[in-house]
N, C-alpha and C. Protein backbone atom coordinates (compact mmCIF):
# COMPACT_ATOMS: atom_id res chain seq x y z
N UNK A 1 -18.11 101.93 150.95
CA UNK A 1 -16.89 101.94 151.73
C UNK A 1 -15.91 102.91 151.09
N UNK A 2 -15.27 103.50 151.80
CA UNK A 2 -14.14 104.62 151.74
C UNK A 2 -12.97 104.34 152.11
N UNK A 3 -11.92 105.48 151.70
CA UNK A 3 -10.47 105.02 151.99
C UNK A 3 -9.89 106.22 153.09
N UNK A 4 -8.55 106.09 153.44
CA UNK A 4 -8.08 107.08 153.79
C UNK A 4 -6.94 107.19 153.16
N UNK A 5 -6.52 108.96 153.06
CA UNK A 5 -5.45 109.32 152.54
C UNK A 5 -4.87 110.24 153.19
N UNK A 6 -3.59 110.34 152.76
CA UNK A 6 -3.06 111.11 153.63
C UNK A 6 -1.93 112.01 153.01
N UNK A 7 -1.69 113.41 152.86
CA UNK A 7 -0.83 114.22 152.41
C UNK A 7 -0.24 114.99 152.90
N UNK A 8 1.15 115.19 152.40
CA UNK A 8 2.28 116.69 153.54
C UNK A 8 2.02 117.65 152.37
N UNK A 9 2.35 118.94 153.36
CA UNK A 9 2.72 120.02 152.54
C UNK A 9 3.50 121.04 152.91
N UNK A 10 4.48 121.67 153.12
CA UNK A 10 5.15 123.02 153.53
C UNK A 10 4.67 124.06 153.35
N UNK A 11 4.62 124.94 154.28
CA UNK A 11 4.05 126.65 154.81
C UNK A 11 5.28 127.03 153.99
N UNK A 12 5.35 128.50 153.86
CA UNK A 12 6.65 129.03 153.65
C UNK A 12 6.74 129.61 155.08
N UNK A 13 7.87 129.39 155.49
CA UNK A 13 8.40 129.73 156.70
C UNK A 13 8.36 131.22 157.27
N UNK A 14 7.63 131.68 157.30
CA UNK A 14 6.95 133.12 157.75
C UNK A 14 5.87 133.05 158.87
N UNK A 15 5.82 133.15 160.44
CA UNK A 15 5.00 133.47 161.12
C UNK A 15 3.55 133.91 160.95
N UNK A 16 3.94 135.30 160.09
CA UNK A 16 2.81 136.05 159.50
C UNK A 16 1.83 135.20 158.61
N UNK A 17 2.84 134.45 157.81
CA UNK A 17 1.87 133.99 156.93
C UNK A 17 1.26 132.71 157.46
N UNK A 18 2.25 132.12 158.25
CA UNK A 18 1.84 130.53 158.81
C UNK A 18 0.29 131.05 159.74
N UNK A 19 -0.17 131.90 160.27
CA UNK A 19 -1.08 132.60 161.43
C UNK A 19 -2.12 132.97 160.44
N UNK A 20 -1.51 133.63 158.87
CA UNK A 20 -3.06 133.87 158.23
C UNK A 20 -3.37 132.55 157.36
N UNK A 21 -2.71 131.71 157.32
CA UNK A 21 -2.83 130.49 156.93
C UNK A 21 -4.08 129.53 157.60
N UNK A 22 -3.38 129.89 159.35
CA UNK A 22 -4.16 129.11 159.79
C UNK A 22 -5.71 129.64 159.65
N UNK A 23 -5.75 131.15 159.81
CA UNK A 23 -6.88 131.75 159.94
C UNK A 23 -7.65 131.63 158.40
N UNK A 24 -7.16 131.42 157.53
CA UNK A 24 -7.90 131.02 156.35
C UNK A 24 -8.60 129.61 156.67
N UNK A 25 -8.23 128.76 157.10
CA UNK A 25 -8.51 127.61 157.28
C UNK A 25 -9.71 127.11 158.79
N UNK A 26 -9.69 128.32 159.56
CA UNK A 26 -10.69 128.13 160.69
C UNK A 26 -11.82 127.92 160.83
N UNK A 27 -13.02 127.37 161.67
CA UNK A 27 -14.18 127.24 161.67
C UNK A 27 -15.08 128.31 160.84
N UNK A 28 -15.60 128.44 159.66
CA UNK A 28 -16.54 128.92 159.09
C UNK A 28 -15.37 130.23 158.02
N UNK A 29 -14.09 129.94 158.20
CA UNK A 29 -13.68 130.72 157.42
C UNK A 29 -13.54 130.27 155.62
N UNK A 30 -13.64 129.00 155.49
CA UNK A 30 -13.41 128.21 154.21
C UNK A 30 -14.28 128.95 153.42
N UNK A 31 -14.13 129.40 152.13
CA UNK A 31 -15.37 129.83 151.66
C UNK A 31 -15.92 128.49 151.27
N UNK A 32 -17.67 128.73 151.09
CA UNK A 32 -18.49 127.56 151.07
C UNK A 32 -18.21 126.81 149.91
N UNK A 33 -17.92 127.23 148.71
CA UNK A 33 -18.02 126.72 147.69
C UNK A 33 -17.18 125.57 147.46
N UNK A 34 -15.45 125.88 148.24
CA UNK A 34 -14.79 125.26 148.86
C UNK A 34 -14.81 123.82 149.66
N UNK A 35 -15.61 124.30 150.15
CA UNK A 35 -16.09 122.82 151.11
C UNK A 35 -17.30 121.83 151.00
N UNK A 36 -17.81 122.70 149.63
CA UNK A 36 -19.29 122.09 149.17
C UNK A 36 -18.47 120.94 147.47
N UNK A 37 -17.59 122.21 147.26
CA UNK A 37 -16.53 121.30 145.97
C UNK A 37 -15.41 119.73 146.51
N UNK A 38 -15.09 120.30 147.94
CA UNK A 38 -14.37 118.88 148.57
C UNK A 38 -15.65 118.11 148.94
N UNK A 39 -16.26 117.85 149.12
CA UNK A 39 -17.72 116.76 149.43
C UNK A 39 -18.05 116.19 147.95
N UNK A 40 -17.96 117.53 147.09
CA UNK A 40 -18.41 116.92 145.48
C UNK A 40 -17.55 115.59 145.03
N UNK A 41 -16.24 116.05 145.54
CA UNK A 41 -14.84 115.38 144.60
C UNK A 41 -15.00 114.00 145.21
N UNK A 42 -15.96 113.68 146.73
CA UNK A 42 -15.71 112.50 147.42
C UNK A 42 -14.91 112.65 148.61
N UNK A 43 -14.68 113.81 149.49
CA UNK A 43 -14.37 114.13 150.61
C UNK A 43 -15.17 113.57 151.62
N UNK A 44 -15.36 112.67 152.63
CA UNK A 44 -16.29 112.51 153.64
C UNK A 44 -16.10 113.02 154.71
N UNK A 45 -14.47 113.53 155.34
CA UNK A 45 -14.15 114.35 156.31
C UNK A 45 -12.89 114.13 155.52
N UNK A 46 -11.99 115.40 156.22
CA UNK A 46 -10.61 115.63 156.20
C UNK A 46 -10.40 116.76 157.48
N UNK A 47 -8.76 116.58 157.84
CA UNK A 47 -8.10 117.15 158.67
C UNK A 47 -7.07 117.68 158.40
N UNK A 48 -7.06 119.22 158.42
CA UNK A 48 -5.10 119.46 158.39
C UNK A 48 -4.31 119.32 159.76
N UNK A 49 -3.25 119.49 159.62
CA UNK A 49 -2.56 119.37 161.04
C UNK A 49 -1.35 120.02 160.74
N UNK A 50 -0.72 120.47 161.90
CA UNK A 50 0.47 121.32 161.61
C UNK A 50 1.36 121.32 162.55
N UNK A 51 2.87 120.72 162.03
CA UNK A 51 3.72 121.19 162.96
C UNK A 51 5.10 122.20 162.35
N UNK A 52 5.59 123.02 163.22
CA UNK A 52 6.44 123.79 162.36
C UNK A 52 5.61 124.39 160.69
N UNK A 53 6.47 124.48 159.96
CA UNK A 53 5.70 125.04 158.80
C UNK A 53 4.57 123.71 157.87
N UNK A 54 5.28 122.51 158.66
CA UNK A 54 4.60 121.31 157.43
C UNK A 54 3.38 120.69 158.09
N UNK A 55 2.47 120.92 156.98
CA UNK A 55 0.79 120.34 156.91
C UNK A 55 0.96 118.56 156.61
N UNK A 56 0.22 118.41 157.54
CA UNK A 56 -0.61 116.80 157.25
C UNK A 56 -1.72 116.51 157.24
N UNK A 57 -2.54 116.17 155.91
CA UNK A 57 -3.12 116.24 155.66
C UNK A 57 -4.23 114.72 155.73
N UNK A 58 -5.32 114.74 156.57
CA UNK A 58 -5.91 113.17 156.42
C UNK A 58 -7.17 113.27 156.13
N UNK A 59 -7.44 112.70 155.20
CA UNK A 59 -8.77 112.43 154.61
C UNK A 59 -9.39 111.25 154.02
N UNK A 60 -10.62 111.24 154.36
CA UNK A 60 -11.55 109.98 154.45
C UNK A 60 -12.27 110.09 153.27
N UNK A 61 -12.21 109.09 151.67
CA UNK A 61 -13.40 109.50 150.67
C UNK A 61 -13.40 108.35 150.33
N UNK A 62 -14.64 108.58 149.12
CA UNK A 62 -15.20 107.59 148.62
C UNK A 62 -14.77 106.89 148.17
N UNK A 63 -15.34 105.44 147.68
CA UNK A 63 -14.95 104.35 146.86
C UNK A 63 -14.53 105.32 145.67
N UNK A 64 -14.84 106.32 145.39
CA UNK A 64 -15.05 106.60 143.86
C UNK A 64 -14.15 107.95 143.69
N UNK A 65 -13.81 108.36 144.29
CA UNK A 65 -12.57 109.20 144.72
C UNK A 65 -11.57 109.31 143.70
N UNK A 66 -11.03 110.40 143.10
CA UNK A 66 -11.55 111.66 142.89
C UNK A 66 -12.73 111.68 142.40
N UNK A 67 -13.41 112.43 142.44
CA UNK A 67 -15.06 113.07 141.20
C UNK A 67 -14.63 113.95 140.54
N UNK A 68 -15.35 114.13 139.56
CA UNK A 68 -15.00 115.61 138.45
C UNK A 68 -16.00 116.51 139.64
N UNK A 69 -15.23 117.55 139.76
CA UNK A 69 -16.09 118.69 139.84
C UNK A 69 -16.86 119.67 138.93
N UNK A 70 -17.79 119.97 139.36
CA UNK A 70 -18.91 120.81 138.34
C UNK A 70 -18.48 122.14 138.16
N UNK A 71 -18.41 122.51 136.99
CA UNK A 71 -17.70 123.75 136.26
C UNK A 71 -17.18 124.87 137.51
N UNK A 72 -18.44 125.02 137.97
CA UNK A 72 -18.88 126.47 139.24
C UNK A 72 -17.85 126.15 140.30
N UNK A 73 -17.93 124.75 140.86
CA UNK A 73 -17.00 124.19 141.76
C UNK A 73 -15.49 124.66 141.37
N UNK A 74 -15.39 124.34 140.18
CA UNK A 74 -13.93 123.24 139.74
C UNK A 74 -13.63 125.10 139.78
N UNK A 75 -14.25 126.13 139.42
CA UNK A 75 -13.72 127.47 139.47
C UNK A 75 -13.45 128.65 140.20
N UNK A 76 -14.40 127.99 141.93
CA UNK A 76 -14.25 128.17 143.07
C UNK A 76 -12.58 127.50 143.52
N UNK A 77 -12.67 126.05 143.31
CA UNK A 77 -11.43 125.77 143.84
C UNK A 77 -10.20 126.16 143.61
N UNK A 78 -10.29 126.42 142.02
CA UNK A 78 -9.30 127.00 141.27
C UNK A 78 -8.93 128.68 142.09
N UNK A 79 -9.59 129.42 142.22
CA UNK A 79 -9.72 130.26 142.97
C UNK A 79 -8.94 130.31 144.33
N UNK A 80 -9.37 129.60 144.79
CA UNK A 80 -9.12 129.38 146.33
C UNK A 80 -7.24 128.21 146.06
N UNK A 81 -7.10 127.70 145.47
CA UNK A 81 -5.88 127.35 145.34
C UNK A 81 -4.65 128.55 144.53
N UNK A 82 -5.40 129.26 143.88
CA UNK A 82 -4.46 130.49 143.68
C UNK A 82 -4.14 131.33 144.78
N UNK A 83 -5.81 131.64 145.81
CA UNK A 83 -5.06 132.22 147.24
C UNK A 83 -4.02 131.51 147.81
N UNK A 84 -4.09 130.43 148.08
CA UNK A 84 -3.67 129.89 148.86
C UNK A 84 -1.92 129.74 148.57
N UNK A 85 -1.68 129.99 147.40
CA UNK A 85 -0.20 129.68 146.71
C UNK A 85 0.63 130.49 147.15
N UNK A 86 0.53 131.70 148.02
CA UNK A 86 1.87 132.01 148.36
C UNK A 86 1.94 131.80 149.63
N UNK A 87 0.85 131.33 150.61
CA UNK A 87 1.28 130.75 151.77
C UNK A 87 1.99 129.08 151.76
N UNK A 88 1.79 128.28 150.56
CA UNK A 88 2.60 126.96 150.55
C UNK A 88 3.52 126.77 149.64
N UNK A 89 4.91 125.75 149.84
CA UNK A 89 5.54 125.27 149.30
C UNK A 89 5.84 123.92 149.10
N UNK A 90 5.65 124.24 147.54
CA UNK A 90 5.57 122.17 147.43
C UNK A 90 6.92 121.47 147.97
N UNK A 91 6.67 119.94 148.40
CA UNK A 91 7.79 119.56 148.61
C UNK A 91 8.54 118.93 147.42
N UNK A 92 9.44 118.43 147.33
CA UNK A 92 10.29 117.92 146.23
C UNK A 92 10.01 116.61 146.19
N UNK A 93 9.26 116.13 146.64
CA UNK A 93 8.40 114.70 146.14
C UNK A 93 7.34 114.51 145.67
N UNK A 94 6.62 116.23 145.54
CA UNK A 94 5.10 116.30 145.21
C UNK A 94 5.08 115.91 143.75
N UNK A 95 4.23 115.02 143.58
CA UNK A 95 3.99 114.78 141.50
C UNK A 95 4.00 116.12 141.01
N UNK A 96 4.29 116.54 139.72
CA UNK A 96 4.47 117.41 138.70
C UNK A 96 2.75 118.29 138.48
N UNK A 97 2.77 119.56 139.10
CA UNK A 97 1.57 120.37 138.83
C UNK A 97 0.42 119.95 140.50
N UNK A 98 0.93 119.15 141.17
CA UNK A 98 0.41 118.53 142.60
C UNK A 98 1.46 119.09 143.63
N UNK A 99 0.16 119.64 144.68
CA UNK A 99 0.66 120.92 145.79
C UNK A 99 0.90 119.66 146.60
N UNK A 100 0.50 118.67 147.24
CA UNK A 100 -0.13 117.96 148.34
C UNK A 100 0.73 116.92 147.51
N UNK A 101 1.64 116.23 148.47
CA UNK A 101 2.41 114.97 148.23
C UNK A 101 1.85 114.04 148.84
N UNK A 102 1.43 112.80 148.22
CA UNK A 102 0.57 111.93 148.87
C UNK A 102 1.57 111.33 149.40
N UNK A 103 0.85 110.46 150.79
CA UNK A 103 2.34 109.74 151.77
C UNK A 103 1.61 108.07 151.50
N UNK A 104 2.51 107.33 151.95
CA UNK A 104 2.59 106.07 151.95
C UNK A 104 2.55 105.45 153.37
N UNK A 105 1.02 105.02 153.72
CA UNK A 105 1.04 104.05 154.98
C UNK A 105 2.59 103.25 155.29
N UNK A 106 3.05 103.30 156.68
CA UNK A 106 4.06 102.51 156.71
C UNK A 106 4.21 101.51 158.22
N UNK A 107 2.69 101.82 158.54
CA UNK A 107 2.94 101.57 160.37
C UNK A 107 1.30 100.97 160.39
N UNK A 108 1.00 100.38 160.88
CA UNK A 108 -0.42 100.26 160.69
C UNK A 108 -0.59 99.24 162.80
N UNK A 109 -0.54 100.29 163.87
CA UNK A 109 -1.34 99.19 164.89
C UNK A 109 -1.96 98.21 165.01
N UNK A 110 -2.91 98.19 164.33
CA UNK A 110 -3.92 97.56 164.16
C UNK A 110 -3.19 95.36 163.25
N UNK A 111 -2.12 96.02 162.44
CA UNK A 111 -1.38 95.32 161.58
C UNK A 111 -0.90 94.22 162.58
N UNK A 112 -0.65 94.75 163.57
CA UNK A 112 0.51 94.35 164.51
C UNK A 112 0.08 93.68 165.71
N UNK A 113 -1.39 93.29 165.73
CA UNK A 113 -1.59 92.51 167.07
C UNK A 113 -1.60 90.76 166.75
N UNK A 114 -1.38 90.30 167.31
CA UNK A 114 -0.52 88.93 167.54
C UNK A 114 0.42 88.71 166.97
N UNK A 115 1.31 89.80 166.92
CA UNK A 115 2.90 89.69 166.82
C UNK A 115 4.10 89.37 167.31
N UNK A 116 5.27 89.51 167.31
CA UNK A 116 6.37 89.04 168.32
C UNK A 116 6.28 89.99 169.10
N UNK A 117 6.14 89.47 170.12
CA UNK A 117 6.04 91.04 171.68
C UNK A 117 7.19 91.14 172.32
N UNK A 118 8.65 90.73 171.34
CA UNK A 118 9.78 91.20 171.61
C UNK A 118 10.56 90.62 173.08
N UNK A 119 10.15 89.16 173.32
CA UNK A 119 10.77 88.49 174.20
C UNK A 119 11.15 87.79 173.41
């Protein structure tokens, strides 16, 4: 069994860059190593999403979540998070040396059936 998580992040507010952002991120554009290192760490799917410049981020992993990644990995990602650094800006809630601010469930549907139905 797995969890879900969920993270924001800010674009820097540039068109140009928000468009090659997205295009870094498109069907078959990820480099592989990338997406073979998020499966390593305990990724089972994830989603970005975007409105205006800010990413939301949802992802589904393992009981065992994070994993160490394997040297080759951990130096691919490293890689690919240096590209990626001048298209994002952390927010001011992100932990110290953490791009991706983890969010806090606060609504849950599912929570809420046989509740007061507000009569």
């Amino acid at each position: 069994m797995g969890d879900r998580r969920c993270f924001a992040l800010d674009l820097v507010e540039d068109a140009d860059l928000i468009a090659a952002y997205e295009q870094a991120h498109a069907p078959g554009a990820v480099w592989p190593g990338v997406t073979a290192g998020l499966r390593a760490a305990g990724y089972r799917a994830m989603e970005i999403w975007r409105v205006g410049n800010r990413l939301f981020m949802i992802a589904e992993v393992t009981a065992e979540w994070p994993l160490p990644l394997p040297e080759d990995l951990e130096a691919v990602d490293q890689r690919w998070q240096a590209t990626m650094d001048r298209f994002q800006k952390r927010l001011s809630v992100s932990p110290a040396g953490e791009k991706w601010a983890p969010m806090t469930r606060i609504y849950s549907l599912d929570e809420q059936d046989g509740g007061d139905d507000g009569v």
